[in-house]
Protein backbone atom coordinates (compact mmCIF):
# COMPACT_ATOMS: atom_id res chain seq x y z
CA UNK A 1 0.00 0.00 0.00
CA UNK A 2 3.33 1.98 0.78
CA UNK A 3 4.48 1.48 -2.93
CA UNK A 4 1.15 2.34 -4.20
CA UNK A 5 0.89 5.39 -2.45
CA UNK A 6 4.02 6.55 -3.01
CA UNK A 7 3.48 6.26 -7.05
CA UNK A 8 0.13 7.97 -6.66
CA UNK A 9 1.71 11.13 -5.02
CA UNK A 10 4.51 11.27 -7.30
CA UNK A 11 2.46 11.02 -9.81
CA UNK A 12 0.18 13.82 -8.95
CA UNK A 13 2.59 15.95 -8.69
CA UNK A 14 4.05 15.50 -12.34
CA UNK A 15 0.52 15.91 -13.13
CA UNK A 16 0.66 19.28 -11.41
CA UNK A 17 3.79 20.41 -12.84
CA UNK A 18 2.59 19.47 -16.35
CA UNK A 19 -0.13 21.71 -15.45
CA UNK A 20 1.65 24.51 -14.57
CA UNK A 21 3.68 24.08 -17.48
CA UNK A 22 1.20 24.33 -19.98
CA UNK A 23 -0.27 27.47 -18.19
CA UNK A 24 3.22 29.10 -18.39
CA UNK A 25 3.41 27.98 -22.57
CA UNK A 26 0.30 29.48 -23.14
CA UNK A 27 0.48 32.62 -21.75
CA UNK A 28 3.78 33.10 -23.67
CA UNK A 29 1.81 32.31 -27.25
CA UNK A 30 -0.57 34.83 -25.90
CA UNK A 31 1.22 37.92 -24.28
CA UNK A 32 0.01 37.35 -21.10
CA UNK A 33 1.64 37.51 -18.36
CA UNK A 34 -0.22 37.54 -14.86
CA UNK A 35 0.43 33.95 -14.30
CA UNK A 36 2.34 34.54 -11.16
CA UNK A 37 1.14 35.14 -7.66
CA UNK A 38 0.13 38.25 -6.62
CA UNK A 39 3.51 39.60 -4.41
CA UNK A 40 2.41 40.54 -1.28
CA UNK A 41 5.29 42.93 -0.92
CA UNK A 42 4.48 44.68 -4.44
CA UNK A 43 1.11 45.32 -3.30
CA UNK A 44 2.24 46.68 0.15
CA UNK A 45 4.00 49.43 -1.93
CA UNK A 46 1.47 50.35 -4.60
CA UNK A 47 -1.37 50.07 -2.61
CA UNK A 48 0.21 51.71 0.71
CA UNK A 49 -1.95 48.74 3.04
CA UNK A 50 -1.79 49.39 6.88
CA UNK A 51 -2.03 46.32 9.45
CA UNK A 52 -2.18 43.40 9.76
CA UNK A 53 -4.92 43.32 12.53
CA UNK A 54 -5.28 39.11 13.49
CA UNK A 55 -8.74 38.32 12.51
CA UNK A 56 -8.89 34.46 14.12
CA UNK A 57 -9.40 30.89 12.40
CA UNK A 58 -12.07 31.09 9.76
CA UNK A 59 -13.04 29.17 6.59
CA UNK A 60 -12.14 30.84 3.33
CA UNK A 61 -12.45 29.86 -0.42
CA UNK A 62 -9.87 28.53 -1.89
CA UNK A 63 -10.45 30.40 -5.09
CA UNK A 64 -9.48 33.74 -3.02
CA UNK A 65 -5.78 32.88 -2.74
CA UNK A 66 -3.78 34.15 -4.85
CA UNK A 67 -0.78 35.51 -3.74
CA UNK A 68 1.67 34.77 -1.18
CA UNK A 69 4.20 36.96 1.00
CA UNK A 70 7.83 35.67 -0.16
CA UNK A 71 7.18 32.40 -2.46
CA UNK A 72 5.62 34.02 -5.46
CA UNK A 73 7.49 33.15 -7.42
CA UNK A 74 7.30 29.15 -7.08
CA UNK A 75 3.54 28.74 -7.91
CA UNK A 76 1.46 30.06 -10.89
CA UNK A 77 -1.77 31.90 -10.41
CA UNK A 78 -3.84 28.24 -9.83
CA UNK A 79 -1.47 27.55 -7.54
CA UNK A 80 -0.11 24.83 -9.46
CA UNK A 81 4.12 24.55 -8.28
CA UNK A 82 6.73 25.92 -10.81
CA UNK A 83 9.88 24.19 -9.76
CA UNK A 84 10.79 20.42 -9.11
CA UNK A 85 12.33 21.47 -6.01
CA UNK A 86 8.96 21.69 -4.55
CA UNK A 87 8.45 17.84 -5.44
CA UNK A 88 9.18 16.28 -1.43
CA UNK A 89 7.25 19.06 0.19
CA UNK A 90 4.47 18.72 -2.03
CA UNK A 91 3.84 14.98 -1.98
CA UNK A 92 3.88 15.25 1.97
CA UNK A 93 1.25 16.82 1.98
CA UNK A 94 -0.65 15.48 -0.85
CA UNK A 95 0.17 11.93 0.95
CA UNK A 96 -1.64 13.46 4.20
CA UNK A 97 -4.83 14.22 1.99
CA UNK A 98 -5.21 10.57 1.10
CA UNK A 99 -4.16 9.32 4.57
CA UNK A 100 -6.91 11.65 5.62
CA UNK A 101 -4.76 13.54 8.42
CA UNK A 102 -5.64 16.66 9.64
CA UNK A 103 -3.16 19.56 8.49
CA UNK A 104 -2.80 22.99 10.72
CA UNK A 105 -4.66 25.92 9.41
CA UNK A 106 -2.46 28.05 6.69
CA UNK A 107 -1.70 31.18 7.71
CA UNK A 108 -2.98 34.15 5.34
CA UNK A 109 -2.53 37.96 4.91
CA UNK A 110 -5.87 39.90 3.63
CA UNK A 111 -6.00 42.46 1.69
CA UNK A 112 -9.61 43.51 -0.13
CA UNK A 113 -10.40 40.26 -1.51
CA UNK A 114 -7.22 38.37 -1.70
CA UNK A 115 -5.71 36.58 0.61
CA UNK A 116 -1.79 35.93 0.48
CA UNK A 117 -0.17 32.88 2.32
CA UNK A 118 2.53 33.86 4.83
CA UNK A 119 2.27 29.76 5.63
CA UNK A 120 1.43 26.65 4.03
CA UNK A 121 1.72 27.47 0.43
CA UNK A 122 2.16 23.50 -0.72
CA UNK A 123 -1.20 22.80 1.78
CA UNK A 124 -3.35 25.22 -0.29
CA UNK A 125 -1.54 24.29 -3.94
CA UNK A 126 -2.66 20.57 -3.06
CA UNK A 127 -6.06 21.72 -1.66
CA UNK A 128 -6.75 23.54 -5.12
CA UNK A 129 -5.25 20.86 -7.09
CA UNK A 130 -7.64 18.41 -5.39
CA UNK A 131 -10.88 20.63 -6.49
CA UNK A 132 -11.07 21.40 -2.29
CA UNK A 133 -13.46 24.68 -2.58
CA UNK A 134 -12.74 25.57 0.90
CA UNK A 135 -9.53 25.55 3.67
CA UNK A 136 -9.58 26.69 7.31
CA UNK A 137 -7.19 29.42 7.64
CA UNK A 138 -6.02 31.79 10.21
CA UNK A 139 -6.38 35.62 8.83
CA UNK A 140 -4.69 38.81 9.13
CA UNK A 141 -6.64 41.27 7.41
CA UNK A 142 -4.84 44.43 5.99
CA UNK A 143 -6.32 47.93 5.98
CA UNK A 144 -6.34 49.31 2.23
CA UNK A 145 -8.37 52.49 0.76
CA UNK A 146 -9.27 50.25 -3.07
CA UNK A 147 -10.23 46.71 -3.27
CA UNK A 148 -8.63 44.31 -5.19
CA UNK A 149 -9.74 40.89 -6.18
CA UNK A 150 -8.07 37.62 -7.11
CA UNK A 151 -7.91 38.10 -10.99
CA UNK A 152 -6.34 41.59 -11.00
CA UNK A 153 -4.17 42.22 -13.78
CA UNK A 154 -0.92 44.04 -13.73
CA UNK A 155 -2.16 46.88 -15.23
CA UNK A 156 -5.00 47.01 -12.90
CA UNK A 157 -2.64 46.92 -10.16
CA UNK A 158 -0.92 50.26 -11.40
CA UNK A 159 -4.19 52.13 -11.62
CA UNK A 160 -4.99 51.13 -8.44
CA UNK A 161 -2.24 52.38 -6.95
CA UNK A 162 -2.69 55.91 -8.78
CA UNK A 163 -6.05 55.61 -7.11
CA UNK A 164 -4.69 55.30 -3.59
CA UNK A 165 -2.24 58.33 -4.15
CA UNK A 166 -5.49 60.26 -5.46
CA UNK A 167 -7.48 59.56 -2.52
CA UNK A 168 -4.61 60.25 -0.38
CA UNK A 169 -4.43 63.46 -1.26
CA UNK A 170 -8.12 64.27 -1.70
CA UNK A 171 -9.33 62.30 1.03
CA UNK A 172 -13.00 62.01 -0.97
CA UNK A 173 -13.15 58.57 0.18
CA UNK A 174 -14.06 60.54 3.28
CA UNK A 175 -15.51 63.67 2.41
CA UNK A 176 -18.28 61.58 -0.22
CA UNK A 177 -17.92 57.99 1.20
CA UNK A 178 -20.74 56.85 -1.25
CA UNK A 179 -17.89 57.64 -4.30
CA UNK A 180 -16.53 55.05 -6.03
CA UNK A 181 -14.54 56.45 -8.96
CA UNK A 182 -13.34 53.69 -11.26
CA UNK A 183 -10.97 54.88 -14.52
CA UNK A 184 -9.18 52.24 -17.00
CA UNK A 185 -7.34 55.10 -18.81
CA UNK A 186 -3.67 54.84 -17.00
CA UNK A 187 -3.26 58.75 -16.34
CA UNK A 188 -7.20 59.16 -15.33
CA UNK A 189 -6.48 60.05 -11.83
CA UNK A 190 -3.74 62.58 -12.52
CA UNK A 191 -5.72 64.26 -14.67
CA UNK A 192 -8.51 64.54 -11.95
CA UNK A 193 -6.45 65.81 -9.65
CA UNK A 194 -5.40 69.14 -11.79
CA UNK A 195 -9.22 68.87 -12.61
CA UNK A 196 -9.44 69.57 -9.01
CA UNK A 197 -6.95 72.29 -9.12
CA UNK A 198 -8.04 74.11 -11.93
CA UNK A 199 -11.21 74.18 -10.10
CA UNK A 200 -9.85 75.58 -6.36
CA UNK A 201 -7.90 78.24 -8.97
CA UNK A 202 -11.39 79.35 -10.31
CA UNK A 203 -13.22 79.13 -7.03
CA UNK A 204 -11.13 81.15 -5.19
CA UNK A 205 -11.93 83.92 -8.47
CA UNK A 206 -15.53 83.62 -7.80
CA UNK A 207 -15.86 83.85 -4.37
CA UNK A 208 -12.89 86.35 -4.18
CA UNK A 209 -11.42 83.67 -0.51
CA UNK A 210 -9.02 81.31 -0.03
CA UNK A 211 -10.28 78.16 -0.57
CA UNK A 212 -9.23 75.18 1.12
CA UNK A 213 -8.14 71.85 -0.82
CA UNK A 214 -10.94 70.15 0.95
CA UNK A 215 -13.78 72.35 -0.23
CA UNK A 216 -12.43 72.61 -3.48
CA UNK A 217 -12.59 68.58 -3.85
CA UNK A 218 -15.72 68.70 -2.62
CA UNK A 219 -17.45 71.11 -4.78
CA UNK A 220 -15.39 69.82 -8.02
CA UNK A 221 -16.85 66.01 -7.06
CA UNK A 222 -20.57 67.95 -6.85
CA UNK A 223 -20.78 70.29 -9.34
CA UNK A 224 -18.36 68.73 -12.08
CA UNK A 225 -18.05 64.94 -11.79
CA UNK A 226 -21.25 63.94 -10.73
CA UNK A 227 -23.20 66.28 -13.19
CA UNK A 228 -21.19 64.87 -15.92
CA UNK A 229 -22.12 60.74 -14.70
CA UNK A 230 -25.64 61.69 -14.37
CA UNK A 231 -26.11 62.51 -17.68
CA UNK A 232 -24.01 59.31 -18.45
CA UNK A 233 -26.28 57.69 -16.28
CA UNK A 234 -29.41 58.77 -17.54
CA UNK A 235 -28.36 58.29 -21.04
CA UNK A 236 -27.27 54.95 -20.59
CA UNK A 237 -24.42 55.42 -23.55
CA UNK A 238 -22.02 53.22 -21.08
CA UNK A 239 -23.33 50.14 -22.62
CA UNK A 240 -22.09 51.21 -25.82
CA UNK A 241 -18.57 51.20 -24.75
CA UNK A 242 -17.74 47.43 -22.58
CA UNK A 243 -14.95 47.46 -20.38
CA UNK A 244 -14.86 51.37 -19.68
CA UNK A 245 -16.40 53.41 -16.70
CA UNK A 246 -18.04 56.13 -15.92
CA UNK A 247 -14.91 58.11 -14.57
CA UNK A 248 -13.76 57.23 -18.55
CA UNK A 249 -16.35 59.04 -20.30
CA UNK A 250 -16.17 61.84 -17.62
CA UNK A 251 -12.45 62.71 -18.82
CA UNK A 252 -13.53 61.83 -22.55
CA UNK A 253 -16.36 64.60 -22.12
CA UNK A 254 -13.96 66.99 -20.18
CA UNK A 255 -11.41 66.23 -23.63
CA UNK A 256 -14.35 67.18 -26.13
CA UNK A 257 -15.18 69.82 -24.39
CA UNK A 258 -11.05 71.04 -24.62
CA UNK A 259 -10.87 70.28 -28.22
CA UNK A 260 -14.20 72.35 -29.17
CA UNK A 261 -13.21 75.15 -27.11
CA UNK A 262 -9.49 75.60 -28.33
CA UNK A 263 -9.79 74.05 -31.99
CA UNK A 264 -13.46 75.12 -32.94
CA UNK A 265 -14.02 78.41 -30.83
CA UNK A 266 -16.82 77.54 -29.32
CA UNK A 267 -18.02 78.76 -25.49
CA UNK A 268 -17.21 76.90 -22.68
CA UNK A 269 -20.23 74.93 -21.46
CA UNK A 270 -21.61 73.87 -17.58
CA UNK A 271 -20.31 70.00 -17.09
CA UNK A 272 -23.82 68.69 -17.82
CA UNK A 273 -24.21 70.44 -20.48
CA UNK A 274 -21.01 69.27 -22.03
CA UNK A 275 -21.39 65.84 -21.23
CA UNK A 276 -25.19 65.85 -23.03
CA UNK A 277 -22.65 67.27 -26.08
CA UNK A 278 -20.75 65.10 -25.65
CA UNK A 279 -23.27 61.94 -25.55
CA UNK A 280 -25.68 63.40 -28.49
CA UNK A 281 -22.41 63.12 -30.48
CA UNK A 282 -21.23 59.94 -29.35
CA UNK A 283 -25.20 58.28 -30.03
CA UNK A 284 -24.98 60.11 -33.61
CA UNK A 285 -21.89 57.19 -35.13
């Protein structure tokens, strides 16, 4: 039974590797290249995550792991092991799931909706390999001002991050809690924030007072953004373009509205006014 056991392991773990093989092949032929775990370390820097506050033993999905603190770069995205090396580990553990032995709960960081292993990275690769939807874990959850989730993309990541540095500086994640602002165009958040400080210029014109940053963000996210996504809203011209967001055809408007006004000469319109321009133009192609 020894032998026999000893072949099965083995050979579920060449099965594995073959696995993780083929993943690795064909995101090559295709250009992709998020097949690696998330690094827990990477996302500490972009994301600027406070903590970890211990959270106790609970039950997670599986599904949700997908990046680890310091061995990211052994296991693909399934979790599937990248290196021979990992073979004896790996089969001890794989053996202890047919011997039916109860393992320790891995240890996880989590941040959003990801969870990172700090220990028992071959436990959960042989859970997930096994189809096991579920694993008792012991959490440390992370403090972070955007959510991520488990199939974030590199390029997600670095919008995300310009995100964080936006709301750092804003703070409208506290000023408008119910805001949300979600961009796919790399610079989007950049360009919001001299939105913002075009707008404290003019304000402080208007009202002939200083005008704090806070107010300024404030009144910009009232009387410029939001205008601008109601009529988006309302419209419902977001289905025409998949894959883009609101804050995306906000800037798009606030471009039309740049190019009409310097190229073609014509007045400078209120943001809702611009944006229904900008729609009615958009719905004529």
């Amino acid at each position: 039974m020894s032998d026999e056991l000893d072949s099965r392991v083995r050979a579920d773990f060449g099965k594995a590797r073959f696995k993780s093989f083929i993943n690795q092949a064909m995101a090559v032929l295709s250009g992709q290249h998020a097949t690696t775990l998330l690094s827990y370390d990477e996302i500490k820097e972009k994301l600027h995550i406070g903590g970890p506050i211990y959270r106790g033993v609970k039950t997670i999905r599986v599904n949700q792991i997908a990046g680890s603190l310091n061995r990211y770069h052994e296991f693909d995205r399934a979790f599937l092991p990248k290196e021979d090396q990992l073979a004896s580990r790996w089969q001890k553990v794989d053996r202890a799931f047919y011997q039916d032995v109860n393992l320790p709960p891995v240890v996880l960081y989590k941040v959003g909706e990801v969870y990172f292993v700090v220990d028992g990275h071959h436990r959960v690769s042989v859970a997930r390999e096994k189809g096991q939807e579920f694993i008792d874990a012991e959490i440390r959850e992370c403090a972070t001002r955007v959510n991520i989730t488990p199939d974030i993309k590199p390029e997600d990541l670095e919008i995300l991050g310009t995100k964080v540095r936006f709301l750092e500086r804003t703070a409208l994640d506290n000023l408008r809690p119910e805001a949300n602002i979600k961009t796919t165009i790399p610079d989007g958040f950049e360009r919001m924030l001299e939105h913002i400080a075009v707008h404290l210029y003019f304000m402080g014109l208007d009202l002939k007072r200083d005008i704090s940053e806070e107010e300024a963000v404030a009144h910009w996210y009232d009387t410029v953004y939001m205008p601008i996504v109601e009529v988006i809203r309302k419209s419902d011209i977001l289905k025409d373009f998949p894959n883009r967001t609101e804050a995306d055809l906000y800037l798009w408007t606030l471009d039309h509205q740049h190019y009409l006004v310097k190229e073609k000469g014509e007045p400078l319109l209120p943001p809702h006014e611009a944006a229904k321009k900008f729609v009615k133009r958009k719905k004529k192609k």
